[in-house]
Structure formats: structure tokens, C-alpha cells
Protein backbone atom coordinates (compact mmCIF):
# COMPACT_ATOMS: atom_id res chain seq x y z
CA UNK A 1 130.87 99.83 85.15
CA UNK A 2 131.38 103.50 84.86
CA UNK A 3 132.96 105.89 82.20
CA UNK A 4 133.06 109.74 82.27
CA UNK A 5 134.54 111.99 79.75
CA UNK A 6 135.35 115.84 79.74
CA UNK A 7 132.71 116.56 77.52
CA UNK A 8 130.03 115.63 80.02
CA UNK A 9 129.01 112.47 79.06
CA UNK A 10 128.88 108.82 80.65
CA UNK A 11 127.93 105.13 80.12
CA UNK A 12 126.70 103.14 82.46
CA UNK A 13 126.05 99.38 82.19
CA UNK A 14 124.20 97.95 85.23
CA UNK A 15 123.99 93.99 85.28
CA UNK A 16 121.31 92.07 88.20
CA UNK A 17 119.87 88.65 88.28
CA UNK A 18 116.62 90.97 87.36
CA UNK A 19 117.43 93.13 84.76
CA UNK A 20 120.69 94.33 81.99
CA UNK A 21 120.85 98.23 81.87
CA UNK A 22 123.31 100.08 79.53
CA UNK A 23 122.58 104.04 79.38
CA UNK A 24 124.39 106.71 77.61
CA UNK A 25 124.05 110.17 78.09
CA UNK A 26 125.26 113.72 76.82
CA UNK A 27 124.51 116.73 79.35
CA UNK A 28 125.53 118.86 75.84
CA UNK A 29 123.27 117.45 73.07
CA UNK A 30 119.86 118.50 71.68
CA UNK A 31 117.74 116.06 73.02
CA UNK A 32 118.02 113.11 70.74
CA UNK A 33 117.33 109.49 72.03
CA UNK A 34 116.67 105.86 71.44
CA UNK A 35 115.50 104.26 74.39
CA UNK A 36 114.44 100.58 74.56
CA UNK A 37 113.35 98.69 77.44
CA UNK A 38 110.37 96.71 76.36
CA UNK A 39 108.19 98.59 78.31
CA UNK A 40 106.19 100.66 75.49
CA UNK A 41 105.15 103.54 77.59
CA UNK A 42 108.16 103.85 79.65
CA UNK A 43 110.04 104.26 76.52
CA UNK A 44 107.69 107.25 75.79
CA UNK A 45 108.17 108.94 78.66
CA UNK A 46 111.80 108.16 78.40
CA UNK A 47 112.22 110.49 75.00
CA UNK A 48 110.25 113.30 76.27
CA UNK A 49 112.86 113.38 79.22
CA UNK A 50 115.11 113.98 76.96
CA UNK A 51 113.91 115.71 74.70
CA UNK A 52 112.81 118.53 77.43
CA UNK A 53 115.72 118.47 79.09
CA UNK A 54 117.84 118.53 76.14
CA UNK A 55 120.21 115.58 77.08
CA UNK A 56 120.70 112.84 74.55
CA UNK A 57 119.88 109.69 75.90
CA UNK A 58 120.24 105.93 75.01
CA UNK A 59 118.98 103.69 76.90
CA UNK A 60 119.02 99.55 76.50
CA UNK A 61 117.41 97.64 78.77
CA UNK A 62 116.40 93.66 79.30
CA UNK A 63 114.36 92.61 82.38
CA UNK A 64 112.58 89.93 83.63
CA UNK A 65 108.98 91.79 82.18
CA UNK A 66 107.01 88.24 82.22
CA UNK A 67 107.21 88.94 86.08
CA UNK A 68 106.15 92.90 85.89
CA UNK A 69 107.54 96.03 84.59
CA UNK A 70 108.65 97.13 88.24
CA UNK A 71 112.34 95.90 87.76
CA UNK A 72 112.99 96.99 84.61
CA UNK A 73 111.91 101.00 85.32
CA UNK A 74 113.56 101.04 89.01
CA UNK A 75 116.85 99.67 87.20
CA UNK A 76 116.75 102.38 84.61
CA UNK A 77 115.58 104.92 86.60
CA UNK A 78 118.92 103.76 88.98
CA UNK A 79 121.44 103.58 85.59
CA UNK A 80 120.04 106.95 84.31
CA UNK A 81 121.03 108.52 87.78
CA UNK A 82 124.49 107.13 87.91
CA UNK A 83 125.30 108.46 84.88
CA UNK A 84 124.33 111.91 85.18
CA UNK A 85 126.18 111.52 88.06
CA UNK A 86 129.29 110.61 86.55
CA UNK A 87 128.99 113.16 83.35
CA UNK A 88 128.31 116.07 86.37
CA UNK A 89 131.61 115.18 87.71
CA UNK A 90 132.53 117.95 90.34
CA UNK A 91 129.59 120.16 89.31
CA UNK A 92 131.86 123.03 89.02
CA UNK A 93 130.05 126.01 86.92
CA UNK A 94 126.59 124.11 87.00
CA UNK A 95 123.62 126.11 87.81
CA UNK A 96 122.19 122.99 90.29
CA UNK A 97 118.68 124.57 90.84
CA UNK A 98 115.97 124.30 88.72
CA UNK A 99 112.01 124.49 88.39
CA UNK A 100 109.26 124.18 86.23
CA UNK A 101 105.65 124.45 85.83
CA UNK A 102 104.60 122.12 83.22
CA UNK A 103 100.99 122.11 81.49
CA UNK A 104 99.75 119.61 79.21
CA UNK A 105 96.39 119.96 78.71
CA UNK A 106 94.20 119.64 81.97
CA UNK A 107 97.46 118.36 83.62
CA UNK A 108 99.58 121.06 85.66
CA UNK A 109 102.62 119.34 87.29
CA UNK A 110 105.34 121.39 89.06
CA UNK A 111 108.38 120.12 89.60
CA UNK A 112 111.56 121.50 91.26
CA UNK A 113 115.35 120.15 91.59
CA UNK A 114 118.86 120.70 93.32
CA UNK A 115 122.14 118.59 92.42
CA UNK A 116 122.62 118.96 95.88
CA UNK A 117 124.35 115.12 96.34
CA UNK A 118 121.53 114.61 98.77
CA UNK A 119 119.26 113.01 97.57
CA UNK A 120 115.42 113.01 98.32
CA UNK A 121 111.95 112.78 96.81
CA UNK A 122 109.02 114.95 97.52
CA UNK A 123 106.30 113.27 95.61
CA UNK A 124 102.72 114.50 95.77
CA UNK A 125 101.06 112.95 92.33
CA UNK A 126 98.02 111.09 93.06
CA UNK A 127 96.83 109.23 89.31
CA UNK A 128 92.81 108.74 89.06
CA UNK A 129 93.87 105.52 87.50
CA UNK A 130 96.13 102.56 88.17
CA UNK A 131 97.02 101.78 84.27
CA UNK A 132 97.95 103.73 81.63
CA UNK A 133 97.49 101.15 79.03
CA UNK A 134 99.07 98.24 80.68
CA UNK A 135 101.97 100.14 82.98
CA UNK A 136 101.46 100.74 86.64
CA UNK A 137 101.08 104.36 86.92
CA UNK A 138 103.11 103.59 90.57
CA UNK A 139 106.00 103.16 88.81
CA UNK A 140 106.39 106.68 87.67
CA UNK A 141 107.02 107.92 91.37
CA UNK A 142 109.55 104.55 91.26
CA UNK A 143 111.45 106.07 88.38
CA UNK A 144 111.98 109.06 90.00
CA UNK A 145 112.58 107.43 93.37
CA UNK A 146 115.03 105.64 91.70
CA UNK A 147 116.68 108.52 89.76
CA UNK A 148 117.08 111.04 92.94
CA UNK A 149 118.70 108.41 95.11
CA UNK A 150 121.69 107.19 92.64
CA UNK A 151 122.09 111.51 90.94
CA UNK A 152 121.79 112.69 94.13
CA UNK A 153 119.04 115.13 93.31
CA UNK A 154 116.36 116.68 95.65
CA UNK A 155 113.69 116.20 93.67
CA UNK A 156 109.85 117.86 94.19
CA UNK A 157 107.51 116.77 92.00
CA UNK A 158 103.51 118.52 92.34
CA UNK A 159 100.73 117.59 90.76
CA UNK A 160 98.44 120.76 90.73
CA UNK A 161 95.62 119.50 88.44
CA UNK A 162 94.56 116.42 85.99
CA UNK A 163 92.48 114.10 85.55
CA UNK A 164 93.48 112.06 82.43
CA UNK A 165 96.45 110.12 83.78
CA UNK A 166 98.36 109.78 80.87
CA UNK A 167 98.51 113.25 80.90
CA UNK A 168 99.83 113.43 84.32
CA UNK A 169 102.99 111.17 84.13
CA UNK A 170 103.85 112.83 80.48
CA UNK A 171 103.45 116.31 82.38
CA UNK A 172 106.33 114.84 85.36
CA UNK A 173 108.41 113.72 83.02
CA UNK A 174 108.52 116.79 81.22
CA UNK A 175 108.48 118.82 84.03
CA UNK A 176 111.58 117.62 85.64
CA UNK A 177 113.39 117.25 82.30
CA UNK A 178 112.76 121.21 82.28
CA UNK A 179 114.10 121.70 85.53
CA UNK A 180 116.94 119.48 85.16
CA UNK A 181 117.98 121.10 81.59
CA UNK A 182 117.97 124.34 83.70
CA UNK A 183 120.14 122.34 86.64
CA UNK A 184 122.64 121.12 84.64
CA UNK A 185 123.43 123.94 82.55
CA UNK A 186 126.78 126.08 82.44
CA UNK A 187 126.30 129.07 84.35
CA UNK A 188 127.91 131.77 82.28
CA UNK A 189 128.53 134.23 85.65
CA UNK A 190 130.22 130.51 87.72
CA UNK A 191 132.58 129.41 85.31
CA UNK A 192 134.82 127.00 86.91
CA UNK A 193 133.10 127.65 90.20
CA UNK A 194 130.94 125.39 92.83
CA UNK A 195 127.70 126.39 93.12
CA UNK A 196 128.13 125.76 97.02
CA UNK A 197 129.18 127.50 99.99
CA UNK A 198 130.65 124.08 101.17
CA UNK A 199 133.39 123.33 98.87
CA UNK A 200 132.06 120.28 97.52
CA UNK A 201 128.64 118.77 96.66
């Protein structure tokens, strides 16, 4: 179930056999969020999406965690895509392009984006550890997997240095929330206008 207003926002509730997802979003807010999915760290990374990319997010989510964590973050990562999505509507006056270099202490992550509608991941972020705590560090690149496919984003995501792998995934997530803030922005000089050659993305 899907609902869009003019104001670029949308709520999406996604119901499996695996997992209930309800996310809310605001292209237009100042970062705020209150994300809960059970999954500690996920949450984390979660609010520093948002907070970086300056959409407020809210995201609810119930999975089947005694199995793993993997359905739960691919679900979310699928729920947050359909609803930017749906608050992009026709993209008109967008930006669409945006990159980042993010450092976070020996961490250096790159990351670069285009609300293109085609969606595809370019992910080259090896982790010198499997865990962060107890969360597959696999799962980040399924998060994002998940997120380009259903907001049909080309999504490049670099890892130029780390070694502490915490600091790795935190530097992603920030670094695409920094590209996508730049993405989905209001282009001042494209008011009312595609930001595409082709008449529709």
C-alpha cells in the first residue's frame, strides 16, 4: 500500500510471510527519525541516513529475527526505496545527481547516485570483518541492493580506505545520504523541469 502527497512525502506499508514494514518519509524535513526494526545497529545506521541526507524518516519494522537479520534489512531497505519513489513522483525540478566523499576517521567511502529509474549497484566495500557486534556486515551491500532496485537509483558506493568496520558501513550510509540529499533537492535554475533529455525518468 502506497500514499504520496504534494509535499513530497509517502508511506509505505509492506506485509510478507517474513517480515511487516511501514516507512514514512519527508524529502523536505531536517533529518529527524525514529526507526525501529529490532536490529540495534541497523537502526543506527538507519538515523544517520537520515540525518545526512536530511529526510525525516520513520521506520517500523517486525521480522522473523530468531531466523537472521537478513529479512528484516532487505525488506526495509525495499520499503525505504518505494517510498522515495512515490514522494519523487515525476522528478520534475530535482537535481537527480549526486556525490560524496565521506570520511570518518580512517574510513574514506565515496559514494555517487542518479534517480535515473534504472536502477543498479556498483558496490566495491570489502569489511575486514564479518560482524559488527552481532550484524552481518553483508547486509549493508543488501540494504543498498535493496534500496537501488525498488527507487530506481544508480547507486556507486567506494570504499577508498578503513580498517575498523564499523567505521566503514557508518561512512556508506552517510555517504549516500549526502549524495542523495544533494539528488533529491529542488534545483532552483529547473523549476518545474525534468532533469532528462528523455521526457520522462
Amino acid at each position: 500500500m502506497m500514499e504520496r502527497d504534494a509535499m513530497r512525502r509517502a508511506k509505505i506499508t509492506r506485509e510478507t510471510a517474513e517480515t511487516q514494514i511501514e516507512v514514512e518519509l519527508d524529502l523536505d524535513g531536517s533529518g529527524r527519525y525514529d526507526n525501529r526494526t529490532g536490529v540495534g545497529f541497523f537502526d543506527h545506521m538507519l538515523d544517520q541516513l537520515a540525518r545526512h541526507s536530511l529526510i525525516d524518516l520513520t521506520v517500523r519494522a517486525r521480522g522473523d529475527l530468531h531466523i537472521d537479520d537478513h529479512h528484516t534489512v532487505e525488506d526495509t531497505g525495499i520499503a525505504i526505496g518505494q517510498a522515495l519513489t512515490q514522494a519523487l513522483g515525476d522528478k520534475r525540478g530535482i537535481r537527480r545527481y549526486g556525490a560524496f566523499h565521506l570520511a570518518m576517521d580512517d574510513a574514506l567511502v565515496r559514494a555517487a547516485l542518479d534517480l535515473s529509474a534504472r536502477p543498479y549497484l556498483v558496490w566495491n566495500v570489502d569489511f575486514p570483518a564479518q560482524k559488527i557486534g552481532s550484524f552481518d556486515t553483508e547486509l549493508v551491500r543488501e540494504f543498498f541492493q535493496a534500496l537501488a532496485t525498488h527507487g530506481g537509483i544508480t547507486l556507486h558506493v567506494d570504499r577508498l580506505h578503513g580498517l575498523n568496520a564499523h567505521h566503514i558501513a557508518e561512512a556508506a550510509f552517510k555517504a549516500v545520504a549526502r549524495a542523495l540529499r544533494e539528488a533529491v533537492e529542488p534545483d532552483p535554475r529547473m523549476a518545474g523541469v525534468l532533469p532528462s533529455t528523455k521526457g520522462a525518468l
